[in-house]
PDBML (XML) file of the C-alpha atoms, coordinates in Angstrom:
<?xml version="1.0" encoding="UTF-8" ?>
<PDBx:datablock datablockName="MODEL"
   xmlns:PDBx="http://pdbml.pdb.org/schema/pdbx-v50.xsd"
   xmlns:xsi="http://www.w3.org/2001/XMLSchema-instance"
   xsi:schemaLocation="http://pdbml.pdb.org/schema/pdbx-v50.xsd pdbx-v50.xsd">
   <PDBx:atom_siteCategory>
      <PDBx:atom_site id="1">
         <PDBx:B_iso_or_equiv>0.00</PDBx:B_iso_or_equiv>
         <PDBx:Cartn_x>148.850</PDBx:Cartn_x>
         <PDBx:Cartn_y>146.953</PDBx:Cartn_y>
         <PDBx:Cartn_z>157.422</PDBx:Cartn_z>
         <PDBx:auth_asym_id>A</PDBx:auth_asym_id>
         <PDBx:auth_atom_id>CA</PDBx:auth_atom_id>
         <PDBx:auth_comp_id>UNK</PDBx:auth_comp_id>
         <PDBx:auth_seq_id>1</PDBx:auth_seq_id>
         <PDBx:group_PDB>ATOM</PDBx:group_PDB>
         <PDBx:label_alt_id xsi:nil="true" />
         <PDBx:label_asym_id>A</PDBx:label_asym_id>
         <PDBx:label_atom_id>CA</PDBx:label_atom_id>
         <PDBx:label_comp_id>UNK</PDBx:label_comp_id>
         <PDBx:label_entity_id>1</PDBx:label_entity_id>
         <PDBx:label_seq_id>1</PDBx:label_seq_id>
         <PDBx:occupancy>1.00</PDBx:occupancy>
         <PDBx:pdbx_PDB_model_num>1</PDBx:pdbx_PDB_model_num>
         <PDBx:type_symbol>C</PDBx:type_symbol>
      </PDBx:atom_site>
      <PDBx:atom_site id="2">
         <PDBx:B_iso_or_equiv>0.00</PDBx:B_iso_or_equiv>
         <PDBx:Cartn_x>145.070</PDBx:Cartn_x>
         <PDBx:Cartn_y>148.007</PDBx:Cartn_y>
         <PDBx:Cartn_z>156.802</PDBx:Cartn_z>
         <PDBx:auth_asym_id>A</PDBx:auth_asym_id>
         <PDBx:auth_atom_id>CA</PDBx:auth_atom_id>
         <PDBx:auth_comp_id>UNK</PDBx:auth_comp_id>
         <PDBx:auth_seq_id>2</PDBx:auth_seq_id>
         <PDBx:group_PDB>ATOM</PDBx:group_PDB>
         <PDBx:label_alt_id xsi:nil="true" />
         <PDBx:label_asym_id>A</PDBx:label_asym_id>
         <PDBx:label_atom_id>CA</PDBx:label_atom_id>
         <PDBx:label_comp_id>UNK</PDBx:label_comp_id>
         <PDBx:label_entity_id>1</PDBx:label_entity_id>
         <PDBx:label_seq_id>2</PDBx:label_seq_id>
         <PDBx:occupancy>1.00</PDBx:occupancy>
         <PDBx:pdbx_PDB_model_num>1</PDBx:pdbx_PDB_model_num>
         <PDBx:type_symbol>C</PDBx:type_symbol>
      </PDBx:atom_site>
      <PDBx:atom_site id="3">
         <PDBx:B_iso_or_equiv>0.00</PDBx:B_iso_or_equiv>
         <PDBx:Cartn_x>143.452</PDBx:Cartn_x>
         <PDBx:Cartn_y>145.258</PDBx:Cartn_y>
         <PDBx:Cartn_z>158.503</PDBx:Cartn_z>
         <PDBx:auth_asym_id>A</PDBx:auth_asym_id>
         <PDBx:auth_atom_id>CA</PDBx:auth_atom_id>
         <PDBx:auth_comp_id>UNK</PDBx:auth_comp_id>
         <PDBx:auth_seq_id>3</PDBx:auth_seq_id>
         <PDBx:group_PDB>ATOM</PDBx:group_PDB>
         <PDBx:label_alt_id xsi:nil="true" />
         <PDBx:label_asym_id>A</PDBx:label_asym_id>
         <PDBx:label_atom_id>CA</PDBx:label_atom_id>
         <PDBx:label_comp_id>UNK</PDBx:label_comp_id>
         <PDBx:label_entity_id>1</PDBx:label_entity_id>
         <PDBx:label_seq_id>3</PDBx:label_seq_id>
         <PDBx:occupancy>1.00</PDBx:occupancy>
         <PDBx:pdbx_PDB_model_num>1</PDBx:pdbx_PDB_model_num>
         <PDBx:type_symbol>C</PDBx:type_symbol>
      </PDBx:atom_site>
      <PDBx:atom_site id="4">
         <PDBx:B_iso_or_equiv>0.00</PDBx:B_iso_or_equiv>
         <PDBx:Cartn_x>146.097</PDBx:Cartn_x>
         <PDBx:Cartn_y>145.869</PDBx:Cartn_y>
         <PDBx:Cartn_z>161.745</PDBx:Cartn_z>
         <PDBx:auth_asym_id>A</PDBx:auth_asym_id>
         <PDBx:auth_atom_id>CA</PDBx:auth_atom_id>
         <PDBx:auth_comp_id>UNK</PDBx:auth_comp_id>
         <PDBx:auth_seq_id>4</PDBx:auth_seq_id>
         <PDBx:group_PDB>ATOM</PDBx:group_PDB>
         <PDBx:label_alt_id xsi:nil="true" />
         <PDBx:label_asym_id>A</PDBx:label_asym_id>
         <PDBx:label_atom_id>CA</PDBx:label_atom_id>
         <PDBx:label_comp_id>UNK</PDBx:label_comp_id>
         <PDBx:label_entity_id>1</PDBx:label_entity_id>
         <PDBx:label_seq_id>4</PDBx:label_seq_id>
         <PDBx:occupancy>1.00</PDBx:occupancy>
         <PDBx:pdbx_PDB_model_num>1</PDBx:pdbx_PDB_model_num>
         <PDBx:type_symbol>C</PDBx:type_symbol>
      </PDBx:atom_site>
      <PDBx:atom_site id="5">
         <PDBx:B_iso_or_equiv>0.00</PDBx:B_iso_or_equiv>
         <PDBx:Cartn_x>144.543</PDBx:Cartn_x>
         <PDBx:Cartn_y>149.767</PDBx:Cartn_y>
         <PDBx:Cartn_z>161.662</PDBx:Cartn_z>
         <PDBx:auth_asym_id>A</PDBx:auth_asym_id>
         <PDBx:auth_atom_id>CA</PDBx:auth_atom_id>
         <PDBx:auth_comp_id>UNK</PDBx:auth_comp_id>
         <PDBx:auth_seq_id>5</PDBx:auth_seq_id>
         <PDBx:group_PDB>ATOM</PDBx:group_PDB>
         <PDBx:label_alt_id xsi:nil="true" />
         <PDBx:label_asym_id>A</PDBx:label_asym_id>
         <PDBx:label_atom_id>CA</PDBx:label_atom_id>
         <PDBx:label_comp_id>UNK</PDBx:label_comp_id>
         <PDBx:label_entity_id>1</PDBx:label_entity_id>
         <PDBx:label_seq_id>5</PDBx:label_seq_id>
         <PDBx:occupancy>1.00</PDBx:occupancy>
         <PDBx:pdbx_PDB_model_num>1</PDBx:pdbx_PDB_model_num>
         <PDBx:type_symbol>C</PDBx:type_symbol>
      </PDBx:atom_site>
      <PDBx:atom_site id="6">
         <PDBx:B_iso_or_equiv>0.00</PDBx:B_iso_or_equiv>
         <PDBx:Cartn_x>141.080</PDBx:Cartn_x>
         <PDBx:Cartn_y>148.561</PDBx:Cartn_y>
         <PDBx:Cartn_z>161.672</PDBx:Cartn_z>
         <PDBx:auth_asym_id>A</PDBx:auth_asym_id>
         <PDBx:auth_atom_id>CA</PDBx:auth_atom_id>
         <PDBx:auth_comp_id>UNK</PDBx:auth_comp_id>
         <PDBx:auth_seq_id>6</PDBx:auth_seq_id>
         <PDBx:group_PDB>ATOM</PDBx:group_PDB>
         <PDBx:label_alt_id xsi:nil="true" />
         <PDBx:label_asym_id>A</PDBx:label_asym_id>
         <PDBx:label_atom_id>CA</PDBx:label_atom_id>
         <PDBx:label_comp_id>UNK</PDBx:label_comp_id>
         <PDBx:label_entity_id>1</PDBx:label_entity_id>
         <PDBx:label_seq_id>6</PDBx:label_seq_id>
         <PDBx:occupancy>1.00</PDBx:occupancy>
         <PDBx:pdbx_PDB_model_num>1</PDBx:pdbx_PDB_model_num>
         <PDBx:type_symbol>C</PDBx:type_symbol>
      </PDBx:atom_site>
      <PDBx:atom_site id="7">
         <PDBx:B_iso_or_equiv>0.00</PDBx:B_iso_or_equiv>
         <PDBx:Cartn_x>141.744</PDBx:Cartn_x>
         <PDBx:Cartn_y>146.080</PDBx:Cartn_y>
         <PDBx:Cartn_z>164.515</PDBx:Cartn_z>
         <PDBx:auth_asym_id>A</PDBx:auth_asym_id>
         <PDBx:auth_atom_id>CA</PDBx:auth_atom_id>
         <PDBx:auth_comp_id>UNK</PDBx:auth_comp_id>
         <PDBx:auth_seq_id>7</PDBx:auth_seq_id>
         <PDBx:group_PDB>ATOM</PDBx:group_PDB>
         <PDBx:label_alt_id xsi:nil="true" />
         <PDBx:label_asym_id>A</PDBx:label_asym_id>
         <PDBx:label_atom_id>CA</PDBx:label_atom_id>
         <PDBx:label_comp_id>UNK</PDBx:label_comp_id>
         <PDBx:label_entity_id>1</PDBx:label_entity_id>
         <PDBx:label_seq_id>7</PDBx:label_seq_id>
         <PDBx:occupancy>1.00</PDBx:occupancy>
         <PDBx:pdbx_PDB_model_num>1</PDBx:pdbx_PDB_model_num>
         <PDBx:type_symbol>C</PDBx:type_symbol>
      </PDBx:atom_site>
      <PDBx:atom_site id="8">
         <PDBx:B_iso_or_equiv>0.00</PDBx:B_iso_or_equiv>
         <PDBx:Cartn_x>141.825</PDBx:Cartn_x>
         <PDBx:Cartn_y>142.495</PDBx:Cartn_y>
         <PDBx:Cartn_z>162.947</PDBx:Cartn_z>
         <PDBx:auth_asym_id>A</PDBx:auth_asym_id>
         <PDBx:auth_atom_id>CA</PDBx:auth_atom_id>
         <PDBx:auth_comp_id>UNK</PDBx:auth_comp_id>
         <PDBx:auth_seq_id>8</PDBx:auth_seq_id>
         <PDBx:group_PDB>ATOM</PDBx:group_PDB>
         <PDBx:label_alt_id xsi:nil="true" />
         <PDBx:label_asym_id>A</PDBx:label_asym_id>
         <PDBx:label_atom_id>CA</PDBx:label_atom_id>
         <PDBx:label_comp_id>UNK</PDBx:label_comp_id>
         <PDBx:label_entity_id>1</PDBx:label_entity_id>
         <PDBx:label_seq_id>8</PDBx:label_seq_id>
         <PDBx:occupancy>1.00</PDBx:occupancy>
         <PDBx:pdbx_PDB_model_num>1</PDBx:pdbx_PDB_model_num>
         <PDBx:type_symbol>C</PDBx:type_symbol>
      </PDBx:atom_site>
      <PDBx:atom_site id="9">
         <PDBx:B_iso_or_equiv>0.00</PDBx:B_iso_or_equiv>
         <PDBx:Cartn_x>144.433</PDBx:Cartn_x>
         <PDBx:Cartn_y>139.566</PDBx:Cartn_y>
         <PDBx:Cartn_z>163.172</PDBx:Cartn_z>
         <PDBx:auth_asym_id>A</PDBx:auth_asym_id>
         <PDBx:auth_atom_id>CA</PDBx:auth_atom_id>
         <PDBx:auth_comp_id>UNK</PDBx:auth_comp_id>
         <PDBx:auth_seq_id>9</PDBx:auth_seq_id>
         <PDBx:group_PDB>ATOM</PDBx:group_PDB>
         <PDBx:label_alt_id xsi:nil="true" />
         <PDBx:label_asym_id>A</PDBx:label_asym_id>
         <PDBx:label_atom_id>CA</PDBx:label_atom_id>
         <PDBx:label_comp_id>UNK</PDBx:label_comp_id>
         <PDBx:label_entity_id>1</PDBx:label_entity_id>
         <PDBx:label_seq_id>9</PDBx:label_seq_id>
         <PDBx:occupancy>1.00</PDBx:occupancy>
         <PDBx:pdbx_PDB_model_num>1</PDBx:pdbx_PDB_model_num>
         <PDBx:type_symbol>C</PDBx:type_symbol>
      </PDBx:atom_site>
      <PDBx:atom_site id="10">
         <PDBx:B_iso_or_equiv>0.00</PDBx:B_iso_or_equiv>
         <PDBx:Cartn_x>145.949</PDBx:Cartn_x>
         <PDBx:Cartn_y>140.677</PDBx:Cartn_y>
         <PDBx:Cartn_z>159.827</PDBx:Cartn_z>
         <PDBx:auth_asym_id>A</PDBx:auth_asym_id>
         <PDBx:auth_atom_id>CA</PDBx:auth_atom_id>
         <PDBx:auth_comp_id>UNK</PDBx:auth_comp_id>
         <PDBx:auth_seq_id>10</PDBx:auth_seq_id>
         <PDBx:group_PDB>ATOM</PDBx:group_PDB>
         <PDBx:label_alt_id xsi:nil="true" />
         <PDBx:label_asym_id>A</PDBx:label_asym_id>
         <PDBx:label_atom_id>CA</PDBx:label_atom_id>
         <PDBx:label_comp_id>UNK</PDBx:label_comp_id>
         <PDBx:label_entity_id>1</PDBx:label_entity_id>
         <PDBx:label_seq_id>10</PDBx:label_seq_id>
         <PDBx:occupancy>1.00</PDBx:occupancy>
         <PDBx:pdbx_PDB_model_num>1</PDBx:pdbx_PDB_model_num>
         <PDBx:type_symbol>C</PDBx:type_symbol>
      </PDBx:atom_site>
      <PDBx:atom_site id="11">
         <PDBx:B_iso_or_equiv>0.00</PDBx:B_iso_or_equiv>
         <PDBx:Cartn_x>145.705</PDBx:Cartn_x>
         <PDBx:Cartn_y>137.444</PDBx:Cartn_y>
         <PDBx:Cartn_z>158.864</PDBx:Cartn_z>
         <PDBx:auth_asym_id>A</PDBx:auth_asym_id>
         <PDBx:auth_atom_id>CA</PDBx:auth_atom_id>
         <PDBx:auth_comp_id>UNK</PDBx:auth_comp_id>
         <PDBx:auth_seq_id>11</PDBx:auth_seq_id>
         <PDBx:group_PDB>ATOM</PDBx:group_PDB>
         <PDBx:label_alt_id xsi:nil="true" />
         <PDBx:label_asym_id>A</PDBx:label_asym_id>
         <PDBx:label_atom_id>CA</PDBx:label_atom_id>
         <PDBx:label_comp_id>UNK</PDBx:label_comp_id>
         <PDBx:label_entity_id>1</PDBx:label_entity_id>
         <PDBx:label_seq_id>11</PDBx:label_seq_id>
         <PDBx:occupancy>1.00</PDBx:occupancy>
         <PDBx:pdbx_PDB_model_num>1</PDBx:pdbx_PDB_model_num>
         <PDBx:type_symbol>C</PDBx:type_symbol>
      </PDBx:atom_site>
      <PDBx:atom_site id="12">
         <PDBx:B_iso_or_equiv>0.00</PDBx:B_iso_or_equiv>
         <PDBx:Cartn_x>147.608</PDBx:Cartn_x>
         <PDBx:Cartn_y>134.307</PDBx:Cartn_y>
         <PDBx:Cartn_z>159.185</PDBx:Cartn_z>
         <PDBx:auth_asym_id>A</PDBx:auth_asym_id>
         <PDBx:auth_atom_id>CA</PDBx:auth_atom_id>
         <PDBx:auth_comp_id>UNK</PDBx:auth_comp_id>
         <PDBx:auth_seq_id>12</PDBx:auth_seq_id>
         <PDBx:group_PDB>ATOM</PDBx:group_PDB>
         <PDBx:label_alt_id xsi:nil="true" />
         <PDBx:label_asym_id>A</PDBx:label_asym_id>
         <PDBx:label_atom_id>CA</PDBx:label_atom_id>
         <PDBx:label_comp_id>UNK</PDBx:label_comp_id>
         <PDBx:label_entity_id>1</PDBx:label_entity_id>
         <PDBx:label_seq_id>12</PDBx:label_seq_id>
         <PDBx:occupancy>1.00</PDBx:occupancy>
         <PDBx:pdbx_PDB_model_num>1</PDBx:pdbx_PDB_model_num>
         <PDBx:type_symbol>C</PDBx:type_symbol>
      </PDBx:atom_site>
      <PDBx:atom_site id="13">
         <PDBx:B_iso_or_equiv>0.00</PDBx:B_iso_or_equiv>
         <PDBx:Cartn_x>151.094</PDBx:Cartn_x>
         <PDBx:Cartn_y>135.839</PDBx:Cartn_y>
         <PDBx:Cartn_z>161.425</PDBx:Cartn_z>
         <PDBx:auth_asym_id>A</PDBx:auth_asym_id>
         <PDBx:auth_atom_id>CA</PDBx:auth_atom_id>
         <PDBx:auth_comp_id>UNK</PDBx:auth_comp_id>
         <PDBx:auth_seq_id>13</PDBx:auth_seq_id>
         <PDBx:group_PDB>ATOM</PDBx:group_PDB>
         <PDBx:label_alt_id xsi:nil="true" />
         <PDBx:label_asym_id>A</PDBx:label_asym_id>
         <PDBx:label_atom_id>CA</PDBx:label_atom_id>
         <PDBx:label_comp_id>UNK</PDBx:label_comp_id>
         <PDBx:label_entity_id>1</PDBx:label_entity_id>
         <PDBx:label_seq_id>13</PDBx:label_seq_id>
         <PDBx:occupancy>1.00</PDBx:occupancy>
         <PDBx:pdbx_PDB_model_num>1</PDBx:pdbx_PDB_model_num>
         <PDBx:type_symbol>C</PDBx:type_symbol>
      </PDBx:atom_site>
      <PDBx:atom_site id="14">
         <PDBx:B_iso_or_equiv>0.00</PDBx:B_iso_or_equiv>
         <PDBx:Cartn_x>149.030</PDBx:Cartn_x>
         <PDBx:Cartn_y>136.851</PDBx:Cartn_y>
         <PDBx:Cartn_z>163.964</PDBx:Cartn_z>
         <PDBx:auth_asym_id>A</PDBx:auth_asym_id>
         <PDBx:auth_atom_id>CA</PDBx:auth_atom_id>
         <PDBx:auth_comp_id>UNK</PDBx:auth_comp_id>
         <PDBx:auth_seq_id>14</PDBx:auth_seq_id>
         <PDBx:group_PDB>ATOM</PDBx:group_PDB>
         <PDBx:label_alt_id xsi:nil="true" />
         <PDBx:label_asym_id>A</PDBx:label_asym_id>
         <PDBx:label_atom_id>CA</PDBx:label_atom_id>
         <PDBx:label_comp_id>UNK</PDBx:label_comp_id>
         <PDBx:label_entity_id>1</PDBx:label_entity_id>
         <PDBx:label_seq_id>14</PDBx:label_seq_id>
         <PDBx:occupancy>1.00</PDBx:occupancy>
         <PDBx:pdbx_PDB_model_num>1</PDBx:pdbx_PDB_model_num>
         <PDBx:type_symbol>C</PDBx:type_symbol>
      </PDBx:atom_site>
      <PDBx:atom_site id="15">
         <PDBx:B_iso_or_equiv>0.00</PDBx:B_iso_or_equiv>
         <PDBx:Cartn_x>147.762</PDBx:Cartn_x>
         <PDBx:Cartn_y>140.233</PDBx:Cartn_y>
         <PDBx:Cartn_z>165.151</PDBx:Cartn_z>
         <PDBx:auth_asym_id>A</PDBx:auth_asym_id>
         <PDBx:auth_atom_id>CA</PDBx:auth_atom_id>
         <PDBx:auth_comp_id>UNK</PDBx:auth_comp_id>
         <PDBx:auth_seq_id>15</PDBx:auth_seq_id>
         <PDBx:group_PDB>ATOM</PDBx:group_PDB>
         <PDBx:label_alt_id xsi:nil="true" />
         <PDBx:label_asym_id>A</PDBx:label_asym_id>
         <PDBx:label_atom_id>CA</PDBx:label_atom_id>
         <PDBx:label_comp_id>UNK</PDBx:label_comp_id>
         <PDBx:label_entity_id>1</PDBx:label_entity_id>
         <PDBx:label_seq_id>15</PDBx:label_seq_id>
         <PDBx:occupancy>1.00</PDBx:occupancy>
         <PDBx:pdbx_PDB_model_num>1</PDBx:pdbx_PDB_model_num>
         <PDBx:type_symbol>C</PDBx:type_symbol>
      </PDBx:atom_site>
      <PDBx:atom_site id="16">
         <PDBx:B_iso_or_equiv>0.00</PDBx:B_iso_or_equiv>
         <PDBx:Cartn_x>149.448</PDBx:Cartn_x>
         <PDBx:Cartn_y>143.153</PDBx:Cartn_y>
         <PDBx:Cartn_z>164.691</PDBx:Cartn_z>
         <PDBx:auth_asym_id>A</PDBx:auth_asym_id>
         <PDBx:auth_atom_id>CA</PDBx:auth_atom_id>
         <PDBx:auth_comp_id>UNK</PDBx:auth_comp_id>
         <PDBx:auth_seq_id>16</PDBx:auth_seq_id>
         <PDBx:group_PDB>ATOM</PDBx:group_PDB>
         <PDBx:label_alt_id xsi:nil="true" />
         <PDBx:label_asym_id>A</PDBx:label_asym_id>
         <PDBx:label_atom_id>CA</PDBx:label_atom_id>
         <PDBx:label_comp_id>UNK</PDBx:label_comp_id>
         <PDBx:label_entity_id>1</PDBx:label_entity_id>
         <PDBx:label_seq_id>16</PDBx:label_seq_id>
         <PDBx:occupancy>1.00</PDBx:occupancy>
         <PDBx:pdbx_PDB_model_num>1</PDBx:pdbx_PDB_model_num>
         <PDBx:type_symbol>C</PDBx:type_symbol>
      </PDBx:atom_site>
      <PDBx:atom_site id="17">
         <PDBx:B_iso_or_equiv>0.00</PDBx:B_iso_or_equiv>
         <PDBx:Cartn_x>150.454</PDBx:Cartn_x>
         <PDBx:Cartn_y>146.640</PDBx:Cartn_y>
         <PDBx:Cartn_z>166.753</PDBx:Cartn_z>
         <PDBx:auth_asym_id>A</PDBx:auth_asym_id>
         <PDBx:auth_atom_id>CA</PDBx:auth_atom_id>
         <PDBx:auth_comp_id>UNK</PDBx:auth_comp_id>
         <PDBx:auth_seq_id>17</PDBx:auth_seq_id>
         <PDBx:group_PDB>ATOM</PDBx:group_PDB>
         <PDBx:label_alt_id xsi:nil="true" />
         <PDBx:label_asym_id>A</PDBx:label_asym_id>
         <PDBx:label_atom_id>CA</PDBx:label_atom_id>
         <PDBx:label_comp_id>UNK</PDBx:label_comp_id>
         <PDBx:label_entity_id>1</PDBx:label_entity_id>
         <PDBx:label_seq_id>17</PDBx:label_seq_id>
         <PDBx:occupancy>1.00</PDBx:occupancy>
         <PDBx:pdbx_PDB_model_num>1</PDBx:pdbx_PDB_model_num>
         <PDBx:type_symbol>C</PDBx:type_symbol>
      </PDBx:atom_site>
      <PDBx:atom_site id="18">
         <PDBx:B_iso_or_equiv>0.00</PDBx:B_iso_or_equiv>
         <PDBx:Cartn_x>147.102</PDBx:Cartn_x>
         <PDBx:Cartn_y>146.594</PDBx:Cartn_y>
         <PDBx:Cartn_z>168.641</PDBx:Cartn_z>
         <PDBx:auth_asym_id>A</PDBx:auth_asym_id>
         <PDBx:auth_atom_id>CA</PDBx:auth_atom_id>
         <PDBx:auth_comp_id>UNK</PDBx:auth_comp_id>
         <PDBx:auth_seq_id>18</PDBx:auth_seq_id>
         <PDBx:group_PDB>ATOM</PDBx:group_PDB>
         <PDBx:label_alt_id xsi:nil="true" />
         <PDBx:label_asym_id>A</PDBx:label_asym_id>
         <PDBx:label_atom_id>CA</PDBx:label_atom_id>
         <PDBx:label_comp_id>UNK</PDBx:label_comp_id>
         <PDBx:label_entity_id>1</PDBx:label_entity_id>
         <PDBx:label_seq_id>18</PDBx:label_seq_id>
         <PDBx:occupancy>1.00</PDBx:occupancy>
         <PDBx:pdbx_PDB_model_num>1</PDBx:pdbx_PDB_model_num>
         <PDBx:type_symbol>C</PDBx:type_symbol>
      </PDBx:atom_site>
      <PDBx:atom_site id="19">
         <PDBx:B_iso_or_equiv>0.00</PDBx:B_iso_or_equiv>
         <PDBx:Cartn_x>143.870</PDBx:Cartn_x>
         <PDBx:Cartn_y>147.683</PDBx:Cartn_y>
         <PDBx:Cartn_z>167.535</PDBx:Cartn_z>
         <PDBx:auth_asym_id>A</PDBx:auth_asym_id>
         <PDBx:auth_atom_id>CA</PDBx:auth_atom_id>
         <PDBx:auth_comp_id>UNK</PDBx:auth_comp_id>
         <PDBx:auth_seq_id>19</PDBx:auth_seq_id>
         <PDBx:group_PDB>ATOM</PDBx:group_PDB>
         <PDBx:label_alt_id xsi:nil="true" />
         <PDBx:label_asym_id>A</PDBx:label_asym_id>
         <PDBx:label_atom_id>CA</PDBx:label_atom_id>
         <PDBx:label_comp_id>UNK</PDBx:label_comp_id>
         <PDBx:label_entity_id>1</PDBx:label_entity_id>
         <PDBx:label_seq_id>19</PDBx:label_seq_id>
         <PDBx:occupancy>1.00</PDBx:occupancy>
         <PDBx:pdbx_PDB_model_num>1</PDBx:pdbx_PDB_model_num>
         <PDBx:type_symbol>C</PDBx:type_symbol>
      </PDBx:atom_site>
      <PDBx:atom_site id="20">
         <PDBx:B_iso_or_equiv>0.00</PDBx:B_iso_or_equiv>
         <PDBx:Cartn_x>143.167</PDBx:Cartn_x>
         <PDBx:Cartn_y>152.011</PDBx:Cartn_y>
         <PDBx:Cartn_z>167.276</PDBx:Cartn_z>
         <PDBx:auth_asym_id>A</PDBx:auth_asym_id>
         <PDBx:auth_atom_id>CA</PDBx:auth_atom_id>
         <PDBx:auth_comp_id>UNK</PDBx:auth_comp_id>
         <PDBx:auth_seq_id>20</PDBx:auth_seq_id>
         <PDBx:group_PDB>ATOM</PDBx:group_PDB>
         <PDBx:label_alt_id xsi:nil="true" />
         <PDBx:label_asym_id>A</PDBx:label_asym_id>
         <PDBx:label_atom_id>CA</PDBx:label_atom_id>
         <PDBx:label_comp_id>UNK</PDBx:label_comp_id>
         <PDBx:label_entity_id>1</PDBx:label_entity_id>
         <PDBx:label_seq_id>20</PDBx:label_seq_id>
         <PDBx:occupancy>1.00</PDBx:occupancy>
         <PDBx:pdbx_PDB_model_num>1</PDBx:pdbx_PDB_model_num>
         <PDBx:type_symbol>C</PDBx:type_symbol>
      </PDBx:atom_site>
      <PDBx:atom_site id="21">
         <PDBx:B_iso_or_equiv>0.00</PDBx:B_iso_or_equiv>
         <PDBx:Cartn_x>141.392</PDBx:Cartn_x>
         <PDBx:Cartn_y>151.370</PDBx:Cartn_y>
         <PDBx:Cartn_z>170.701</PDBx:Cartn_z>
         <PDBx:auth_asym_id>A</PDBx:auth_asym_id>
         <PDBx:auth_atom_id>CA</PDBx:auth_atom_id>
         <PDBx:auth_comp_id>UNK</PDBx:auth_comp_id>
         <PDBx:auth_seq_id>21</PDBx:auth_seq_id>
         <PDBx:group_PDB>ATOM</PDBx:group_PDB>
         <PDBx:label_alt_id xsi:nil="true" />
         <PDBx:label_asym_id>A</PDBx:label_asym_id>
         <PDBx:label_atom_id>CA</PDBx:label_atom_id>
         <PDBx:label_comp_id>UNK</PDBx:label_comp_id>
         <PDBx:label_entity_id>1</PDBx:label_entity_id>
         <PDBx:label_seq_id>21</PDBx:label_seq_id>
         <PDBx:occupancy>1.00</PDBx:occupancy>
         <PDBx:pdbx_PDB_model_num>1</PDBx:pdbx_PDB_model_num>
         <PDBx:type_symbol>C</PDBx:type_symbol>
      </PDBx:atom_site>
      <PDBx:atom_site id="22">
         <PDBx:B_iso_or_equiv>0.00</PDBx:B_iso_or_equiv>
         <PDBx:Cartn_x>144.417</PDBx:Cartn_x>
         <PDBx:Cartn_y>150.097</PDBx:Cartn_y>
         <PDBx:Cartn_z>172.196</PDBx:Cartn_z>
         <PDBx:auth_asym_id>A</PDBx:auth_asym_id>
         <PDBx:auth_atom_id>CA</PDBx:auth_atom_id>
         <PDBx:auth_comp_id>UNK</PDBx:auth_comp_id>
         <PDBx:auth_seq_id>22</PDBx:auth_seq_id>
         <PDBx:group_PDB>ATOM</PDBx:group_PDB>
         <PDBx:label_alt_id xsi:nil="true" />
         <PDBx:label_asym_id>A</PDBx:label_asym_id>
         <PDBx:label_atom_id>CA</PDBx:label_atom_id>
         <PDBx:label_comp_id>UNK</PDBx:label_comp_id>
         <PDBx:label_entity_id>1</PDBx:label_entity_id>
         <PDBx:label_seq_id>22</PDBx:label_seq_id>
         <PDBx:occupancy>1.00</PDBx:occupancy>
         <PDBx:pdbx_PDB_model_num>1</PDBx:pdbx_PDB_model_num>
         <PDBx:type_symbol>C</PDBx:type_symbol>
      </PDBx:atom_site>
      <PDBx:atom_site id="23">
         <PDBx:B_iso_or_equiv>0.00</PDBx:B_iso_or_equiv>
         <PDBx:Cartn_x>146.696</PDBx:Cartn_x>
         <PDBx:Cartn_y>152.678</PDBx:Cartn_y>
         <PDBx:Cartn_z>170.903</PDBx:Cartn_z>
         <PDBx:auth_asym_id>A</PDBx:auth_asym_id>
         <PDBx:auth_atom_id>CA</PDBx:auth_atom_id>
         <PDBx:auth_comp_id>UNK</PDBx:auth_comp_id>
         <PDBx:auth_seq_id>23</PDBx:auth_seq_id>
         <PDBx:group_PDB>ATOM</PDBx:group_PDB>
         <PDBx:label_alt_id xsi:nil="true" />
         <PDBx:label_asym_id>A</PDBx:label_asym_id>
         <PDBx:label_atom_id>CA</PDBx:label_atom_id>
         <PDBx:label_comp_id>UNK</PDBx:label_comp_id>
         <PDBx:label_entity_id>1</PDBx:label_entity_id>
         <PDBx:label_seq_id>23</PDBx:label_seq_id>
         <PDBx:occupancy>1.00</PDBx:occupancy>
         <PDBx:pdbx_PDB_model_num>1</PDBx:pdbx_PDB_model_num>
         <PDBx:type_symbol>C</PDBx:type_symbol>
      </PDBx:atom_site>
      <PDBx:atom_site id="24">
         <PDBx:B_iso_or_equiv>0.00</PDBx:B_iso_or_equiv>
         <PDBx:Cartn_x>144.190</PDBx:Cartn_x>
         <PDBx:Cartn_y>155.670</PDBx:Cartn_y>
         <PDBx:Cartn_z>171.587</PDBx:Cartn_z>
         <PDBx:auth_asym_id>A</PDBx:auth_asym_id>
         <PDBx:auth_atom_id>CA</PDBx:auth_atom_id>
         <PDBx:auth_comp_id>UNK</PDBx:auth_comp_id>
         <PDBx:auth_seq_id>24</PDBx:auth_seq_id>
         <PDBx:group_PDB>ATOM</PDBx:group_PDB>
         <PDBx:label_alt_id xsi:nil="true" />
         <PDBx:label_asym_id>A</PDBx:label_asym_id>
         <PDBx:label_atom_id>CA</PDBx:label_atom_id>
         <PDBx:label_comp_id>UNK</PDBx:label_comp_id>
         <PDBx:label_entity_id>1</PDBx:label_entity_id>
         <PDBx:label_seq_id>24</PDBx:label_seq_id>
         <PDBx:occupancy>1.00</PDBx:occupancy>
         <PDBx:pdbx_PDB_model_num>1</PDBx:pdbx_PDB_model_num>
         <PDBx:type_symbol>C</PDBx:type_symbol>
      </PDBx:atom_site>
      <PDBx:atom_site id="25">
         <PDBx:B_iso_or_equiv>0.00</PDBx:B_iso_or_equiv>
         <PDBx:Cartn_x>144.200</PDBx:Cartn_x>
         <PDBx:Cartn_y>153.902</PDBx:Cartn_y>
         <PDBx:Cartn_z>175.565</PDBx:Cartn_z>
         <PDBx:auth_asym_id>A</PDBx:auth_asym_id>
         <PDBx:auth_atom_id>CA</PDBx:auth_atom_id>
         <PDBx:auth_comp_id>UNK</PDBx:auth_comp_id>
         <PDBx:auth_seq_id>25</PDBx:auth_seq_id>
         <PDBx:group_PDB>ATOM</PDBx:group_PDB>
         <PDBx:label_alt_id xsi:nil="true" />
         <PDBx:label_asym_id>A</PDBx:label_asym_id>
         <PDBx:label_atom_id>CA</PDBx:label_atom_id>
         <PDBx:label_comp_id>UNK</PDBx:label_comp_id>
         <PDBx:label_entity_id>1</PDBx:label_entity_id>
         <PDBx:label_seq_id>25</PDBx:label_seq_id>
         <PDBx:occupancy>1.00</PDBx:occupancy>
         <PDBx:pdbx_PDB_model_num>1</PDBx:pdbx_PDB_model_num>
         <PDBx:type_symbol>C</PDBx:type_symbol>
      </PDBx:atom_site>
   </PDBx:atom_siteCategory>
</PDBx:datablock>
């Protein structure tokens, strides 16, 4: 859940949401 805020692949499932960047598009 942290590392799909900050933008990374949180981990091995693949990324998450979308990085803050994305969202604040």
């Amino acid at each position: 859940a942290v590392l799909r805020r900050f933008g990374h692949a949180a981990g091995p499932d693949g990324p998450g949401r979308g990085s803050a960047e994305e969202e604040a598009g």
